[in-house]
C-alpha atoms as a PDB file:
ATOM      1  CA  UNK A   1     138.391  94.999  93.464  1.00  0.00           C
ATOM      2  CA  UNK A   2     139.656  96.701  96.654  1.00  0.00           C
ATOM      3  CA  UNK A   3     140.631 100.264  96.427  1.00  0.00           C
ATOM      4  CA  UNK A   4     142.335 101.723  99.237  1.00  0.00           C
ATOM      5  CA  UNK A   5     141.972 105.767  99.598  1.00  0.00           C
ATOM      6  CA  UNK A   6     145.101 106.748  97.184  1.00  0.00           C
ATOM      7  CA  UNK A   7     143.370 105.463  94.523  1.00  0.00           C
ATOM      8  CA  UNK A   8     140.543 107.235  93.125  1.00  0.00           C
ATOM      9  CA  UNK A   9     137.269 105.942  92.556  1.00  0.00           C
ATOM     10  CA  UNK A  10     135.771 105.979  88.765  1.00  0.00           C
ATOM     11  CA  UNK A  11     132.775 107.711  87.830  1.00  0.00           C
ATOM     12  CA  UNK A  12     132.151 104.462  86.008  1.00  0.00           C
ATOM     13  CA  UNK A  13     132.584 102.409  88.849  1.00  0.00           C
ATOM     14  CA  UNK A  14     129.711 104.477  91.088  1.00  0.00           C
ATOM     15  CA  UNK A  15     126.593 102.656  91.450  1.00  0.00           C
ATOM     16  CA  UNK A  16     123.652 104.811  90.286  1.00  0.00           C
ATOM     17  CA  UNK A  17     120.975 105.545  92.647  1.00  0.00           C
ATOM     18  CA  UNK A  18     117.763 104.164  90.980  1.00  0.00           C
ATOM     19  CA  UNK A  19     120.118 100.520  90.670  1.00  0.00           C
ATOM     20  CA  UNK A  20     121.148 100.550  94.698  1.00  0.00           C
ATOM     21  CA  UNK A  21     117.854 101.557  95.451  1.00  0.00           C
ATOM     22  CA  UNK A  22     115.951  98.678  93.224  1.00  0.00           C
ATOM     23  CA  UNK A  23     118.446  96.581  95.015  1.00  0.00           C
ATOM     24  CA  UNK A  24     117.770  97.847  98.325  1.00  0.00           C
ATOM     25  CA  UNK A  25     113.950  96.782  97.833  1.00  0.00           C
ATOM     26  CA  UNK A  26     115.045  93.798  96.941  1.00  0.00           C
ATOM     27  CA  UNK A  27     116.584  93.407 100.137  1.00  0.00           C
ATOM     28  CA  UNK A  28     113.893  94.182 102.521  1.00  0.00           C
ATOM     29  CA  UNK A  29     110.934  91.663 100.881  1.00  0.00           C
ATOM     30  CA  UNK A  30     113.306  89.168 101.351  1.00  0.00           C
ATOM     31  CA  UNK A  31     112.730  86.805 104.249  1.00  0.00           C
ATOM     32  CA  UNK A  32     114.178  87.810 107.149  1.00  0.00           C
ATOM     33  CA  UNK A  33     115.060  91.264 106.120  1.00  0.00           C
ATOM     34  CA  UNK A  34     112.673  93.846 107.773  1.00  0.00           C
ATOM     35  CA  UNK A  35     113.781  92.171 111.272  1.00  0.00           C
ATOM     36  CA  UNK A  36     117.591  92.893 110.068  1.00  0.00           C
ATOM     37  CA  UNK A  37     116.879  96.274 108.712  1.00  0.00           C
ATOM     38  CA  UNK A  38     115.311  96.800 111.957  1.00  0.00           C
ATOM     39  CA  UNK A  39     118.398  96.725 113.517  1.00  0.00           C
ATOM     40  CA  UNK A  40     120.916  98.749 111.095  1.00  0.00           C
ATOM     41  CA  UNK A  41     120.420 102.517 111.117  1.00  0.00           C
ATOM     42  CA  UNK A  42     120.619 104.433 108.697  1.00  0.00           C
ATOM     43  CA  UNK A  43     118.732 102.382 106.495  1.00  0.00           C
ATOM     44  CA  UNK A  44     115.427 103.199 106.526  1.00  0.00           C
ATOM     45  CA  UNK A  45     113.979 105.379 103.997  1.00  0.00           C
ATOM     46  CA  UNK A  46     110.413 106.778 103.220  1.00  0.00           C
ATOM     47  CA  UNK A  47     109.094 105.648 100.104  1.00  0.00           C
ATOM     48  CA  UNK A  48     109.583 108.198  97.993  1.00  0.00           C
ATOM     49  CA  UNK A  49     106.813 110.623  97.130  1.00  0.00           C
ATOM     50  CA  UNK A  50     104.334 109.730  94.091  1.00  0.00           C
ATOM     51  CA  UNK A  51     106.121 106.147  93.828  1.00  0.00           C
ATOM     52  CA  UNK A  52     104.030 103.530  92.797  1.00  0.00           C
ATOM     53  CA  UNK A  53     102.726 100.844  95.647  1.00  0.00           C
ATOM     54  CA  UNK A  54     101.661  97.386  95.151  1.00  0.00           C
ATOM     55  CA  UNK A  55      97.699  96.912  96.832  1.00  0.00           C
ATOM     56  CA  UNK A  56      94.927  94.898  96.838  1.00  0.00           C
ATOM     57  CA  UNK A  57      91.240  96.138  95.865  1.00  0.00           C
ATOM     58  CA  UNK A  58      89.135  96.428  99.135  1.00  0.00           C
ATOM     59  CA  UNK A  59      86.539  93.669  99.284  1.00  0.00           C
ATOM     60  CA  UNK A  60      84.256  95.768 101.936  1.00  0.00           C
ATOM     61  CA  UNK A  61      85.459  98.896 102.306  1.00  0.00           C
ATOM     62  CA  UNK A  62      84.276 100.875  98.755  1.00  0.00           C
ATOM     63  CA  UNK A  63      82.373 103.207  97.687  1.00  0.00           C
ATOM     64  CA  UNK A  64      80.196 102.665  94.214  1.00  0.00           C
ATOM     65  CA  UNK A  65      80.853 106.687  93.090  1.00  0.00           C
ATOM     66  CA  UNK A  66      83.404 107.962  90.872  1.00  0.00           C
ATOM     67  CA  UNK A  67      86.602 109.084  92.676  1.00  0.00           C
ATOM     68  CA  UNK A  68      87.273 112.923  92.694  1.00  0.00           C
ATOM     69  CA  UNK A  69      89.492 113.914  90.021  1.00  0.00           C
ATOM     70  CA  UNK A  70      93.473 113.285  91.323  1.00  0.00           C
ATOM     71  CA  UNK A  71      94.155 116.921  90.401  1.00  0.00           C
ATOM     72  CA  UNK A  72      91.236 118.162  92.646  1.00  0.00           C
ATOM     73  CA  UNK A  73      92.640 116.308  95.450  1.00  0.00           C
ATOM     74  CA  UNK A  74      96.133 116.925  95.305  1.00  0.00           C
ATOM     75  CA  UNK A  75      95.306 120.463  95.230  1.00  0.00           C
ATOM     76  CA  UNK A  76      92.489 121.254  97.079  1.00  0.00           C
ATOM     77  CA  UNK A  77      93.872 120.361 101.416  1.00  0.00           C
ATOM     78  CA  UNK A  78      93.607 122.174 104.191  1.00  0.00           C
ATOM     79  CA  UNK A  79      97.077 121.504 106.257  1.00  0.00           C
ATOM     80  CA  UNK A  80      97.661 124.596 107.820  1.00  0.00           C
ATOM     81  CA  UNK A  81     101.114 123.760 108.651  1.00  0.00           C
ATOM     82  CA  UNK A  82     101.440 125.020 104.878  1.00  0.00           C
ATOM     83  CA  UNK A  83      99.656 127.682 104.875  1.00  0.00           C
ATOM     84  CA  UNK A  84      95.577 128.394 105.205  1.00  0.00           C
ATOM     85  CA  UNK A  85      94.846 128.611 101.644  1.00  0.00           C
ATOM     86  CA  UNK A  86      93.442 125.461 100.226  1.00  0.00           C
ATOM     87  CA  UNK A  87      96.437 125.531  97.120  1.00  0.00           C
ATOM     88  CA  UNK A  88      99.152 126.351  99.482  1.00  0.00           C
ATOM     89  CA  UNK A  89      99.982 122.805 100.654  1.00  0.00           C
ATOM     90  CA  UNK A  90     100.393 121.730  96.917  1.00  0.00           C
ATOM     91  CA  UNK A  91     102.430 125.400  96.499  1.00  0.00           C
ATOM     92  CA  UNK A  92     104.339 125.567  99.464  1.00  0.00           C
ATOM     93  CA  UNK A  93     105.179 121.954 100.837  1.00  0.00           C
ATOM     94  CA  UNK A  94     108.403 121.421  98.453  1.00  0.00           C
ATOM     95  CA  UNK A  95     110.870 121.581 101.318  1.00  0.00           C
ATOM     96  CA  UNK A  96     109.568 119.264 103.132  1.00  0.00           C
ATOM     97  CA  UNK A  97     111.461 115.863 103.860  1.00  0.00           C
ATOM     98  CA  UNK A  98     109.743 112.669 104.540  1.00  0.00           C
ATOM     99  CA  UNK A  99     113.372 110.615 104.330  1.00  0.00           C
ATOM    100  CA  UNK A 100     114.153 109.127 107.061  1.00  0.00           C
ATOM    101  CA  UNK A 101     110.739 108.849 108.805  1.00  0.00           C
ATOM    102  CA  UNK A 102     110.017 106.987 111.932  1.00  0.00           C
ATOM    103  CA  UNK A 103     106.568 106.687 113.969  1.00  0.00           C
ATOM    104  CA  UNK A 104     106.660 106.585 117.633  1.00  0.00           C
ATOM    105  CA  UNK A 105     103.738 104.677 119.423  1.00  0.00           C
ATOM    106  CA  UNK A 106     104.406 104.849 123.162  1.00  0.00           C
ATOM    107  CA  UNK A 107     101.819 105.022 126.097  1.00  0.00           C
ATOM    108  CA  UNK A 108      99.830 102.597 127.925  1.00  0.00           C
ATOM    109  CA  UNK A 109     100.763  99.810 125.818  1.00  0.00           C
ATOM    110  CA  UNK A 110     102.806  96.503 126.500  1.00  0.00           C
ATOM    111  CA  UNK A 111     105.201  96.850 123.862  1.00  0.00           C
ATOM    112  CA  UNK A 112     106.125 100.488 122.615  1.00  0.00           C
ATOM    113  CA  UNK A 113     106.994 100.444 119.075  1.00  0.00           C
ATOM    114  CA  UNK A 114     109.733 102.963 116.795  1.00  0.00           C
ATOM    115  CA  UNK A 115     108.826 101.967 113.141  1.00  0.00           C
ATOM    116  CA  UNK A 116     110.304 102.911 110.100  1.00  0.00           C
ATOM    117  CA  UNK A 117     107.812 103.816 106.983  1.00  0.00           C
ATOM    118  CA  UNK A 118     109.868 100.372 105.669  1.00  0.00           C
ATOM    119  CA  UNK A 119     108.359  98.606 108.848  1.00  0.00           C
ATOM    120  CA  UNK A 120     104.807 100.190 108.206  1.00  0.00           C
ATOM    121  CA  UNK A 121     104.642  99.488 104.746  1.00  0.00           C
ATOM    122  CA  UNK A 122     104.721  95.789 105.373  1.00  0.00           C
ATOM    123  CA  UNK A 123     103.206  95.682 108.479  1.00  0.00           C
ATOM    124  CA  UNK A 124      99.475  94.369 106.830  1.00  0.00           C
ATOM    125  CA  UNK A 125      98.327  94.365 103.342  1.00  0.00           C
ATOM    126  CA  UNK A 126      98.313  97.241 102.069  1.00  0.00           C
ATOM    127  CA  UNK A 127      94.481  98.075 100.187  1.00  0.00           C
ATOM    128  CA  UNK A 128      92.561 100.413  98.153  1.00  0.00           C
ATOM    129  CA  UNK A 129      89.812 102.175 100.086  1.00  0.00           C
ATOM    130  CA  UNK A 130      87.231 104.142  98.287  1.00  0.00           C
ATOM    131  CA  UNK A 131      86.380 106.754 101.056  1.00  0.00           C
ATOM    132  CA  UNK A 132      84.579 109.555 101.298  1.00  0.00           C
ATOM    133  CA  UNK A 133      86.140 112.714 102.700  1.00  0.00           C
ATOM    134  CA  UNK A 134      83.790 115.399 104.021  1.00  0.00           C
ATOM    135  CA  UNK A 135      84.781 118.700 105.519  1.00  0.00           C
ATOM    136  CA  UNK A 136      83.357 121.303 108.293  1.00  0.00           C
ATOM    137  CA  UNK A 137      83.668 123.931 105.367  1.00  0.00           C
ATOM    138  CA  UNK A 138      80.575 121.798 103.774  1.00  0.00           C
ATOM    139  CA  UNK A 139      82.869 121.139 100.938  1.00  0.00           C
ATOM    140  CA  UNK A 140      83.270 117.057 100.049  1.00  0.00           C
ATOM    141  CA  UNK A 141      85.248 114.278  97.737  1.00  0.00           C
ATOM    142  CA  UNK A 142      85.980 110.868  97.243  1.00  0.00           C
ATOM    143  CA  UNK A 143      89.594 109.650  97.436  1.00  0.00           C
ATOM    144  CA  UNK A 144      91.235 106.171  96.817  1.00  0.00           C
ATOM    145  CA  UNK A 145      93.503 105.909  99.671  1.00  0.00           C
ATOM    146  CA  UNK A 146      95.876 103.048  99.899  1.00  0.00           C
ATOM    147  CA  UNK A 147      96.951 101.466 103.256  1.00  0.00           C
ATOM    148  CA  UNK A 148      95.276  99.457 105.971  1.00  0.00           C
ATOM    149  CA  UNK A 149      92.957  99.199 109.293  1.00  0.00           C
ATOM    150  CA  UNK A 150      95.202 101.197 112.015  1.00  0.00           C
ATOM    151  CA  UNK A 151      94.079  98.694 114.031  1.00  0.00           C
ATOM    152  CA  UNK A 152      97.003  96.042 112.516  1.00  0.00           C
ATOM    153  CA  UNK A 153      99.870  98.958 114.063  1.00  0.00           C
ATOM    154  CA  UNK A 154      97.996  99.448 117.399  1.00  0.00           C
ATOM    155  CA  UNK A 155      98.032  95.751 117.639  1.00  0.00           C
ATOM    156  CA  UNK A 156     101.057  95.344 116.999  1.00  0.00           C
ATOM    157  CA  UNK A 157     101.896  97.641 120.287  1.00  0.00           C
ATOM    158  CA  UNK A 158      99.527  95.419 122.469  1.00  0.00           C
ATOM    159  CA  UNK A 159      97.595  98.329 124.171  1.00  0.00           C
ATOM    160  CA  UNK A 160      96.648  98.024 128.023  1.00  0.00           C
ATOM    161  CA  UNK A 161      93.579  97.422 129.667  1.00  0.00           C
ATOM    162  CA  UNK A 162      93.307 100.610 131.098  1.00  0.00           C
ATOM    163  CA  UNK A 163      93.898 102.722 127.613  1.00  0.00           C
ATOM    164  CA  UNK A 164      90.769 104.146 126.591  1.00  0.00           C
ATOM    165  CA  UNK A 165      92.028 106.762 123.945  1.00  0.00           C
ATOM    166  CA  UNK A 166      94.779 107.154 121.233  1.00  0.00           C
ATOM    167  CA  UNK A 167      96.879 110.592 120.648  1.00  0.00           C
ATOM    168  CA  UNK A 168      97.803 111.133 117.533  1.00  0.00           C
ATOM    169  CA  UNK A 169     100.631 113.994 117.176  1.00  0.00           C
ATOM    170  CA  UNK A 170     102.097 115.348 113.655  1.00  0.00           C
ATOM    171  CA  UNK A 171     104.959 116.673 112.383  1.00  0.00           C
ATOM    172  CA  UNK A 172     106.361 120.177 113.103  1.00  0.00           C
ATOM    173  CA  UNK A 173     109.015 121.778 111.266  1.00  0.00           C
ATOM    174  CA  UNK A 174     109.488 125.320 110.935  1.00  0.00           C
ATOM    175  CA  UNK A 175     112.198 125.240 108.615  1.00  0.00           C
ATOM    176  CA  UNK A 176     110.177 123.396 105.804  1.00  0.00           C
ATOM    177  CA  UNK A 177     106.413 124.406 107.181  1.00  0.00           C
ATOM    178  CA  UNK A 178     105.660 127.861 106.909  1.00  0.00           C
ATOM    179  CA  UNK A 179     102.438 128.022 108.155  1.00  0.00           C
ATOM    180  CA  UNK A 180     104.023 126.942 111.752  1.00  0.00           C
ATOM    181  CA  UNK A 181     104.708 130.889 112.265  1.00  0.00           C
ATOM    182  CA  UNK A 182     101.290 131.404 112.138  1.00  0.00           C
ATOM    183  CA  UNK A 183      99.104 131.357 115.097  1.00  0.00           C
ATOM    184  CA  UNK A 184      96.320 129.652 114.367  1.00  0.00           C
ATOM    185  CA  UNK A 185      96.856 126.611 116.348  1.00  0.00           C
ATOM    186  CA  UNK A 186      98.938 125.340 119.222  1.00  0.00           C
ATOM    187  CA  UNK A 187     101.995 123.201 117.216  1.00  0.00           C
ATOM    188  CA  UNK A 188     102.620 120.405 116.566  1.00  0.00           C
ATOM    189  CA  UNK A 189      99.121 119.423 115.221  1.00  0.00           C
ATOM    190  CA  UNK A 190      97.527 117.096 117.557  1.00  0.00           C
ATOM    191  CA  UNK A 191      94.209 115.003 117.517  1.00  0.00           C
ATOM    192  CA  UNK A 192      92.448 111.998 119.157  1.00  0.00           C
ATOM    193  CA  UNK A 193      89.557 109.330 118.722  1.00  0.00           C
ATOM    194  CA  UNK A 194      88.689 107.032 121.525  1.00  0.00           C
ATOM    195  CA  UNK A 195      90.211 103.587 121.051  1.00  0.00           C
ATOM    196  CA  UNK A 196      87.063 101.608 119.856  1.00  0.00           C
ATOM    197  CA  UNK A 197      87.096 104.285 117.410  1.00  0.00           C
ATOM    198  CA  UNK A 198      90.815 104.038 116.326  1.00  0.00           C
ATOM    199  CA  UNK A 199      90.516 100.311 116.596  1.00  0.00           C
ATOM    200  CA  UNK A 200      87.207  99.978 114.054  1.00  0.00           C
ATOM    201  CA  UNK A 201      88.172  98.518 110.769  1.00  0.00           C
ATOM    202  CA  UNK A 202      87.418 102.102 108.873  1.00  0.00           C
ATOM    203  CA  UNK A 203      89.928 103.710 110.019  1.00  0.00           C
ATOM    204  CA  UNK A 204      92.882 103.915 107.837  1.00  0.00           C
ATOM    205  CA  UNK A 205      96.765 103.956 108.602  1.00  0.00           C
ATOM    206  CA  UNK A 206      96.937 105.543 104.910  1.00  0.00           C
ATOM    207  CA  UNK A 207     100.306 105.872 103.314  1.00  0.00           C
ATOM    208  CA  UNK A 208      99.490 106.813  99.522  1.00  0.00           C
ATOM    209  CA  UNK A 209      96.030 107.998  97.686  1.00  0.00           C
ATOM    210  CA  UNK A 210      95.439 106.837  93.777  1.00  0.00           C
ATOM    211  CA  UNK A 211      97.926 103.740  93.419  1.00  0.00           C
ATOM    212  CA  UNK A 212     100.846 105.800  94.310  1.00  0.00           C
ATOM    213  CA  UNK A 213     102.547 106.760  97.791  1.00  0.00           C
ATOM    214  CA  UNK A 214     100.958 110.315  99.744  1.00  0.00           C
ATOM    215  CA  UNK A 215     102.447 113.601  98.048  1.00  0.00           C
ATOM    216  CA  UNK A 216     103.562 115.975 100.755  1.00  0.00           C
ATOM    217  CA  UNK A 217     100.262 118.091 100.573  1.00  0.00           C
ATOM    218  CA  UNK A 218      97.719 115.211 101.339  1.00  0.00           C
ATOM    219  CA  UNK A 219      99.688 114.333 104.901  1.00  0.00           C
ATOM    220  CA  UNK A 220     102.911 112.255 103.119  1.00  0.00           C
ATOM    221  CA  UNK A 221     104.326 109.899 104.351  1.00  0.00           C
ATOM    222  CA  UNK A 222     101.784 108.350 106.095  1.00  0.00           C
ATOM    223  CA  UNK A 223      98.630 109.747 107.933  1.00  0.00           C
ATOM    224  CA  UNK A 224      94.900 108.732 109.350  1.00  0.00           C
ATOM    225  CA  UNK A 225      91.745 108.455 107.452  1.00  0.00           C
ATOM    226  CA  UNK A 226      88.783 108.657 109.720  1.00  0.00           C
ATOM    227  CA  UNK A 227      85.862 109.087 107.020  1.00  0.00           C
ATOM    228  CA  UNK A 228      82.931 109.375 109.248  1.00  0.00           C
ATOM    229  CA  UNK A 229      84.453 112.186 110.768  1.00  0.00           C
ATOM    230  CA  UNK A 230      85.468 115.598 109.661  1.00  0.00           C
ATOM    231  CA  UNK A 231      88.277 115.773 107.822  1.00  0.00           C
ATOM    232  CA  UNK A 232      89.995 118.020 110.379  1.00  0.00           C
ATOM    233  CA  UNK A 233      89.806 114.326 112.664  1.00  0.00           C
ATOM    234  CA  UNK A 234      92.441 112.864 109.700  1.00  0.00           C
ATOM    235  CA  UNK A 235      95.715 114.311 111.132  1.00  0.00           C
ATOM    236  CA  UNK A 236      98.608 114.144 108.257  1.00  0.00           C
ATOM    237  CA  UNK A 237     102.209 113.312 108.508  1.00  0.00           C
ATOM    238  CA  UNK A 238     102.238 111.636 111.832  1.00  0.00           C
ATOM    239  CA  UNK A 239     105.319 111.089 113.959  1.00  0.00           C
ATOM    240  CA  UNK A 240     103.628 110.157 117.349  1.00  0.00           C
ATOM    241  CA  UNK A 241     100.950 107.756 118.872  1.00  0.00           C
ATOM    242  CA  UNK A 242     100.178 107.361 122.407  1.00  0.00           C
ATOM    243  CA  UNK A 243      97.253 105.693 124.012  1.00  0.00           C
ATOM    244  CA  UNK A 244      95.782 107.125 127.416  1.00  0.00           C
ATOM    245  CA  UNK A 245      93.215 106.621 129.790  1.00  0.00           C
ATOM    246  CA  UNK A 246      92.223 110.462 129.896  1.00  0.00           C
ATOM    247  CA  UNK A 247      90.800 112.191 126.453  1.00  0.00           C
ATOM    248  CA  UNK A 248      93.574 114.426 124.855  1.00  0.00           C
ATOM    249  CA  UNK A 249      92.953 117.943 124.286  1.00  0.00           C
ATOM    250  CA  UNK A 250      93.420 118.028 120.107  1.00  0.00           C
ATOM    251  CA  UNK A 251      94.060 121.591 118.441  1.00  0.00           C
ATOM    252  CA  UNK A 252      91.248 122.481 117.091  1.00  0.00           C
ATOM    253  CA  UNK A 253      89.429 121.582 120.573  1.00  0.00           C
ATOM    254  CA  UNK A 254      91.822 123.926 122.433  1.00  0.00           C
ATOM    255  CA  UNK A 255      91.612 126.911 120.208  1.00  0.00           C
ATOM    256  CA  UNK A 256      87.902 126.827 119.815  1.00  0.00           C
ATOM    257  CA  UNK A 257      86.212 124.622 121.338  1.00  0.00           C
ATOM    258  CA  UNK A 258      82.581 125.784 121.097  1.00  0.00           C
ATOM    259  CA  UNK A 259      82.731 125.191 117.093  1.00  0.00           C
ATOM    260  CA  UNK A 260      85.305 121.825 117.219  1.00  0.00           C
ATOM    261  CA  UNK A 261      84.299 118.899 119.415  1.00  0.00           C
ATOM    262  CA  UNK A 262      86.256 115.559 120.179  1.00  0.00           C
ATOM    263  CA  UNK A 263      84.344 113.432 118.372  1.00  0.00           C
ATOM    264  CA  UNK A 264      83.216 115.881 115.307  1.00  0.00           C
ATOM    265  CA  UNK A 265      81.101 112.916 113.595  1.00  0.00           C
ATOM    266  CA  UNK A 266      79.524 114.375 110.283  1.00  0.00           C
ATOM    267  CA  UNK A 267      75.926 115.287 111.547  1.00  0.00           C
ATOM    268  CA  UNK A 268      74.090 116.943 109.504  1.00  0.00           C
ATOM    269  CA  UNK A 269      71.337 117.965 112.181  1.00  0.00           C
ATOM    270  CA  UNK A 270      74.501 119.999 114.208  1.00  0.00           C
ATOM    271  CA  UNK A 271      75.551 123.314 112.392  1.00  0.00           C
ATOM    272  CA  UNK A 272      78.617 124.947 112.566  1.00  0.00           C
ATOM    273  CA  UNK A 273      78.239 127.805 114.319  1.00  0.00           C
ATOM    274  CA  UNK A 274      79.077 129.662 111.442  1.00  0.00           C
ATOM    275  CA  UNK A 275      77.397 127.586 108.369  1.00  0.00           C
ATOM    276  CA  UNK A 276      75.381 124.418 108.396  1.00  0.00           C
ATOM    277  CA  UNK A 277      76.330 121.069 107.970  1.00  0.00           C
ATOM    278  CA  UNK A 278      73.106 119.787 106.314  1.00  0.00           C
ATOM    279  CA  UNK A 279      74.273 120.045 102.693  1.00  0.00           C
ATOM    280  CA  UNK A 280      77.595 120.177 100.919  1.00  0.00           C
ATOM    281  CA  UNK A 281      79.596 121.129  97.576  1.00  0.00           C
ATOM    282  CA  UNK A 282      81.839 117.802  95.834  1.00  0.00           C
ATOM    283  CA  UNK A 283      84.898 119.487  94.591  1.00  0.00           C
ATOM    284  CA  UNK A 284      85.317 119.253  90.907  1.00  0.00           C
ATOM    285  CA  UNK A 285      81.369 119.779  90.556  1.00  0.00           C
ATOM    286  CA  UNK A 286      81.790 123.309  90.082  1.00  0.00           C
ATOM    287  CA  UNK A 287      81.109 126.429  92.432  1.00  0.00           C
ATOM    288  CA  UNK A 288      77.539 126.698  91.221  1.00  0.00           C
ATOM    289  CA  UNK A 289      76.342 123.157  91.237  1.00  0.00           C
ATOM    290  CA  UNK A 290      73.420 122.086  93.165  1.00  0.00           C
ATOM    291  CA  UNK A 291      74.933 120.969  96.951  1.00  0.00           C
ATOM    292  CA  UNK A 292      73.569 117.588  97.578  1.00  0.00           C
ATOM    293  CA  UNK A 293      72.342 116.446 101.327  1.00  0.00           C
ATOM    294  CA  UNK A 294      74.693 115.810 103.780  1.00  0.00           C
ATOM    295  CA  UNK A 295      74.224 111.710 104.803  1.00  0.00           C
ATOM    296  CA  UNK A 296      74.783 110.881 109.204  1.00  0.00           C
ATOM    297  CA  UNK A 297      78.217 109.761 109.860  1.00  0.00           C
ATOM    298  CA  UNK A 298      79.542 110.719 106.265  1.00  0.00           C
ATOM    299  CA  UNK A 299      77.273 107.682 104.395  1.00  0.00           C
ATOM    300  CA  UNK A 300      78.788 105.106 107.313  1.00  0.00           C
ATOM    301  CA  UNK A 301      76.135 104.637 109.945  1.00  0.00           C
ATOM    302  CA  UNK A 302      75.425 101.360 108.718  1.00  0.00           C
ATOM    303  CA  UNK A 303      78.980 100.647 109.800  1.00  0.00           C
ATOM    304  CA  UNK A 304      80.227 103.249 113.135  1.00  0.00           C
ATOM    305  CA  UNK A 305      76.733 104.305 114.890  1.00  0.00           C
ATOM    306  CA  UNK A 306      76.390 101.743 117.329  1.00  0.00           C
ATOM    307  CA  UNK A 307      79.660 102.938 118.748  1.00  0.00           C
ATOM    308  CA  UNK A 308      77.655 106.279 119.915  1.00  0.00           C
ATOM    309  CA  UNK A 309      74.349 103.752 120.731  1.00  0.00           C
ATOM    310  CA  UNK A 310      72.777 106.001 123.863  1.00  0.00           C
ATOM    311  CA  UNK A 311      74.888 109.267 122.809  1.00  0.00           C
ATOM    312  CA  UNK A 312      73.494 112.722 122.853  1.00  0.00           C
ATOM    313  CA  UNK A 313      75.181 113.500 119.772  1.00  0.00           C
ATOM    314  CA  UNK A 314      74.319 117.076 119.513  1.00  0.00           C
ATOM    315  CA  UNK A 315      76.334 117.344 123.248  1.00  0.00           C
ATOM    316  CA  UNK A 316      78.923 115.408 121.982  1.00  0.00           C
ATOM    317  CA  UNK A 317      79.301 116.825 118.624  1.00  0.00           C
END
């Protein structure tokens, strides 16, 4: 029944949140729907954090090795933007908002696209990737992300002959990231992969990590997965994508970059400056386990080496 505004509205009568929202899903896998949604704002919401997301097991893309434990990898990041510890993401990331949350992908492509985490979530199937994530520290672990080739978004935006590299830009807000008043690094976090690179089947548009959507800490609401690459490569919580013909400048290059290169493939022939690379510690082993060996390109040179075929990959480390 119509009310108008002298009559008061019933707690009774209030529609609870987890019922609109069921409904709202509803909604949106209808046919039809996303393009509709599309075009009402206000709508759009992130799915929320830890929330359960329907996936497919990956037919290629797994690893036979037991995933690191979820508690491990939930609290175990580096994301500076909360601090540089590797617990303060998980201890200092509860302000953060992921609802609303849009992507921008702009740039030398034929259609630039605005999508809502609605939009991306149905974009492709999403999939369960066993990866392996391996860090400059020498420190390593083995996730199952869920989401799909980034290759299905870029796509999607048609990219231009002439684009020859992909931006990726993250998130930066000071009022919920307290690490931004550090300074570390040049804000917002930015990195970059060439587009064969971004446009390999590997790499992962991931938007949640053991069945569930991202928590805040491991780059929420949706981020890239690059696993023959250093983790630092795998920018979190993205808001922008632009392809260009001239290689961005990413953050860690511009601060220092006689220890972080562009294409930081795991090598473990090419030290750190500070450490070497040629062996490395699986979190959850324990601090005193024996390190095992450090494989070329993370374990996935069967899969990514021919893109550096004729590469001096010691000067383009």
């Amino acid at each position: 029944m119509f009310k108008s505004r002298s009559q008061p509205i019933q707690s009774s009568e209030i529609t609870d949140e987890s019922v609109w929202r069921a409904r709202r899903r509803l909604f949106l896998q209808a046919p039809g729907a996303l393009a509709l949604a599309a075009g009402l704002p206000g709508l759009a919401q992130a799915v929320p954090v830890g929330q359960a997301l329907s996936f497919n097991p990956s037919q290629r893309w797994k690893l036979d090795e037991t995933p690191t434990s979820e508690a491990d990898v939930t609290t175990y990041n580096n994301f500076y933007e909360f601090g540089t510890g590797k617990e303060d993401p998980s201890r200092q990331s509860g302000q953060f908002k992921t609802e609303p949350w849009t992507v921008q992908v702009d740039g030398l492509v034929h259609k630039p696209l605005t999508l809502d985490m609605d939009q991306i979530l149905k974009l492709a199937p999403l999939e369960e990737r066993i990866y392996r994530l391996r860090c400059v520290e020498a420190w390593s672990m083995v996730v199952p992300w869920v989401g799909y080739s980034l290759s299905a978004l870029l796509k999607q935006a048609s990219p231009m002959g002439s684009a020859r590299f992909v931006r990726f830009e993250t998130a930066a807000e000071p009022e919920t990231m307290p690490g931004l008043r550090s300074r570390i690094l040049d804000w917002p976090y930015v990195e970059a992969l060439r587009l064969d690179e971004a446009m390999h089947p590997l790499t992962l548009l991931a938007t949640g990590l053991y069945g569930k959507s991202l928590p805040v800490q491991n780059g929420a609401p949706v981020r890239l997965i690059v696993p023959w690459k250093y983790g630092f490569k795998s920018a979190k919580s993205l808001v922008r994508i632009t392809l260009t013909d001239t290689m961005p400048e990413s953050s860690w290059m511009k601060v220092a970059p006689h220890e972080y290169g562009f294409y930081a493939n795991v090598n473990p022939d090419v030290p750190h400056p500070r450490w070497s690379q040629a062996t490395e510690r699986v979190i959850g082993s324990g601090f005193f386990a024996t390190k095992k060996a450090t494989l070329p390109f993370n374990g996935y040179a069967e899969d990514v080496a021919s893109l550096y075929a004729n590469m001096d990959l010691r000067r383009y480390y």
